[in-house]
Protein backbone atom coordinates (compact mmCIF):
# COMPACT_ATOMS: atom_id res chain seq x y z
CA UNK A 1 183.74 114.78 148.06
CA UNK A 2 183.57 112.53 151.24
CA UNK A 3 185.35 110.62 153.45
CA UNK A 4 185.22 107.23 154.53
CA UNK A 5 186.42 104.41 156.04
CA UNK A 6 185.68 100.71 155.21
CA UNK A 7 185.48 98.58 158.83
CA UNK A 8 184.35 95.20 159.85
CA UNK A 9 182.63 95.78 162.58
CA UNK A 10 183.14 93.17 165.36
CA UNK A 11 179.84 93.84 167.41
CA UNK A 12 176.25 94.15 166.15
CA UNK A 13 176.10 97.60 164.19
CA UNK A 14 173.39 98.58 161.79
CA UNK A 15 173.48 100.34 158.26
CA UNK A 16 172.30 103.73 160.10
CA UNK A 17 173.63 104.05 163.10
CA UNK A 18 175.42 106.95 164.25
CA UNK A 19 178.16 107.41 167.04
CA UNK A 20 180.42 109.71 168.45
CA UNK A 21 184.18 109.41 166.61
CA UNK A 22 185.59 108.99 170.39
CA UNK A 23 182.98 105.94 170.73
CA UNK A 24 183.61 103.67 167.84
CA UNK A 25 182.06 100.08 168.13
CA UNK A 26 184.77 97.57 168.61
CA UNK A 27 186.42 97.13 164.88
CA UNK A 28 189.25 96.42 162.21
CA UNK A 29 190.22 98.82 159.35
CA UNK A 30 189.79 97.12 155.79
CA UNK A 31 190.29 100.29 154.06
CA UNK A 32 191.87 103.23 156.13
CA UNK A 33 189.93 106.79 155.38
CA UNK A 34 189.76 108.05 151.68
CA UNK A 35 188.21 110.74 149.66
CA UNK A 36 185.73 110.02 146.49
CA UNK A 37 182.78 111.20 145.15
CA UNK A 38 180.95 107.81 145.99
CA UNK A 39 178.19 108.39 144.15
CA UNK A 40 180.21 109.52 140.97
CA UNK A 41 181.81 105.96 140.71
CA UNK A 42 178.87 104.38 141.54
CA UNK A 43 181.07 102.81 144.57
CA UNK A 44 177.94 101.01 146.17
CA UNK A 45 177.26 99.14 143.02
CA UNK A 46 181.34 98.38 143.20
CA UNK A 47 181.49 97.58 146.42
CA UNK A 48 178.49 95.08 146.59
CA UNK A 49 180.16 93.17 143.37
CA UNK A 50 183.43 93.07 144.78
CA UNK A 51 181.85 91.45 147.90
CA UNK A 52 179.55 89.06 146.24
CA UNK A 53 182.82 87.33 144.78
CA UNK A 54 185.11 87.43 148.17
CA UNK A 55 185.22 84.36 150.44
CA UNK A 56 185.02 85.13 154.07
CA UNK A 57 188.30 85.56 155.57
CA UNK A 58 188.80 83.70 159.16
CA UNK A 59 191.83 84.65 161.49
CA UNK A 60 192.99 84.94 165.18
CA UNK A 61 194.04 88.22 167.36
CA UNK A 62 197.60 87.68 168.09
CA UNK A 63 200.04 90.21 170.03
CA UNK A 64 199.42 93.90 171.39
CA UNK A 65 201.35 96.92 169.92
CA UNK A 66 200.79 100.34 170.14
CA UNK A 67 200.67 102.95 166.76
CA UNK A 68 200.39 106.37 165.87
CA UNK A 69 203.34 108.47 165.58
CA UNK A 70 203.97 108.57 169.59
CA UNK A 71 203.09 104.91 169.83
CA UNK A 72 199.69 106.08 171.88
CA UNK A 73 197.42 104.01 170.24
CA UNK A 74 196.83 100.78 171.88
CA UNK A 75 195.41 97.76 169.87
CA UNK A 76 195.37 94.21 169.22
CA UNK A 77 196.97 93.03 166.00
CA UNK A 78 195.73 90.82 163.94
CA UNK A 79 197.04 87.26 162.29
CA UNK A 80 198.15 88.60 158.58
CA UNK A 81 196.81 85.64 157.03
CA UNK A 82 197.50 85.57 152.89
CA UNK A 83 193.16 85.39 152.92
CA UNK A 84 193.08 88.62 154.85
CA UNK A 85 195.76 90.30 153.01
CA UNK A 86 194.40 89.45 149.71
CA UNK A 87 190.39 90.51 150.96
CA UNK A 88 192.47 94.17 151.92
CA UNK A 89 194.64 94.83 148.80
CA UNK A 90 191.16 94.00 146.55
CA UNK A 91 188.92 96.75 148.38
CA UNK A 92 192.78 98.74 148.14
CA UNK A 93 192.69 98.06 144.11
CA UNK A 94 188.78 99.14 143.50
CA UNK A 95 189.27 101.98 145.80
CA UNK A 96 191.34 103.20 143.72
CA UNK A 97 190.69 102.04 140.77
CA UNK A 98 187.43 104.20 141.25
CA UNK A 99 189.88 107.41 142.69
CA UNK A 100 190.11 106.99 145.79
CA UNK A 101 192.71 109.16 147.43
CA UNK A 102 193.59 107.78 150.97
CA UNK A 103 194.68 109.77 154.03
CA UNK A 104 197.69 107.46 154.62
CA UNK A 105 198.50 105.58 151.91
CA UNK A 106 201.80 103.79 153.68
CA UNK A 107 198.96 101.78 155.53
CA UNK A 108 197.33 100.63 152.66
CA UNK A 109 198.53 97.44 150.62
CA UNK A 110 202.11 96.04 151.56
CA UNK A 111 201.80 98.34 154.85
CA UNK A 112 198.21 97.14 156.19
CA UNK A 113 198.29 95.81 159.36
CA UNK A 114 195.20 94.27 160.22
CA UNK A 115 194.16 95.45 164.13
CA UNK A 116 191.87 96.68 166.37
CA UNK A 117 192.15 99.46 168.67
CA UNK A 118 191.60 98.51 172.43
CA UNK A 119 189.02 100.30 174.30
CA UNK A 120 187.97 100.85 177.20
CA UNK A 121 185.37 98.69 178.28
CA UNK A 122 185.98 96.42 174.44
CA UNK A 123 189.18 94.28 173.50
CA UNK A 124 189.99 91.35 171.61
CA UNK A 125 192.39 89.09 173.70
CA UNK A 126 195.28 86.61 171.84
CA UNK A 127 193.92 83.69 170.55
CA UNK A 128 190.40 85.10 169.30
CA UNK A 129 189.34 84.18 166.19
CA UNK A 130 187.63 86.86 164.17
CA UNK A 131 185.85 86.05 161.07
CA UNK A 132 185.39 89.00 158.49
CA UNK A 133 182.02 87.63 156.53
CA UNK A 134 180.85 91.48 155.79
CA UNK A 135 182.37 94.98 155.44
CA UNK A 136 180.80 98.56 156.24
CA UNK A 137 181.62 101.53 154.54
CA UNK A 138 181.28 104.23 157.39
CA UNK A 139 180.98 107.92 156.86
CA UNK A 140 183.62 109.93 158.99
CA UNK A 141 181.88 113.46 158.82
CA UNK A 142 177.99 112.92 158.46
CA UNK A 143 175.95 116.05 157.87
CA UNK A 144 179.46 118.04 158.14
CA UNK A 145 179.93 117.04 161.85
CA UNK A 146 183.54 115.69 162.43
CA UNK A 147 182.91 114.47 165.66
CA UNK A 148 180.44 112.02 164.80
CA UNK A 149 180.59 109.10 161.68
CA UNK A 150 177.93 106.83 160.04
CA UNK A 151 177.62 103.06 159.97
CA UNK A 152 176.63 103.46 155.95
CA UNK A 153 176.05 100.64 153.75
CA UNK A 154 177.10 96.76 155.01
CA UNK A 155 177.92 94.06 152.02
CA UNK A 156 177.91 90.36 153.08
CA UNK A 157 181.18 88.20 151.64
CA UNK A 158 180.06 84.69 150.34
CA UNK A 159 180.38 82.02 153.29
CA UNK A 160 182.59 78.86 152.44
């Protein structure tokens, strides 16, 4: 089995590209990192339904916080709109609905704060408006190599 995360990416990333884990493209978690036999469940072929029924989901970065468990990880928060936390508890339910067994599962559903992580050179700023129209499954240990992950498989939601 694998892991993965599912991201919407918030610069131009294509289904292939690889990076370093210490260099992720500017981004904000759908689906924190699971385990599943993706090709088992056939989670593609789930994913790319589940998407081709979803709305786009439009909202705006609001204040900076820091997480992790010694409040070191800087990031922008996102507005918890009901669109954005209905989008995240349906890829929640098919994960694992499918078996999907998540890393931290107190972030997933009622705990999911929508964010991204500010980097160095990459931030969003209050007021931006982020639109999540797609979702990308990413790989977090391609070809066994934890310090590196995957931009996978993208799946377009349905415009409004």
């Amino acid at each position: 089995m694998q892991k993965y995360v599912i991201v919407k990416f918030l610069e131009p990333v294509a289904d292939g590209t690889e990076f370093y884990a210490k260099h992720w493209p500017l981004h904000v978690t759908l689906a924190s990192n699971f385990v599943i036999d993706r090709k088992a469940v056939n989670l593609f072929d789930k994913l790319a339904e589940l998407a081709s029924s979803e709305n786009s989901v439009t909202t705006t970065a609001s204040e900076d916080d820091y997480f992790g468990p010694q409040k070191q990880v800087h990031v922008t928060t996102l507005t918890m709109t009901p669109a954005l936390q209905a989008l995240h508890n349906r890829i929640t339910a098919l994960l694992k609905s499918v078996g999907a067994t998540f890393d931290e599962p107190q972030y997933q559903e009622d705990g999911y704060r929508a964010h991204a992580t500010v980097q160095i050179s990459k931030r969003l700023h209050k007021g931006d408006t982020i639109t999540i129209d797609e979702f990308t499954v990413v790989d977090m240990f391609p070809d066994d190599d934890i310090g590196r992950r995957r931009a996978m498989q993208t799946f377009k939601l349905r415009s409004e």
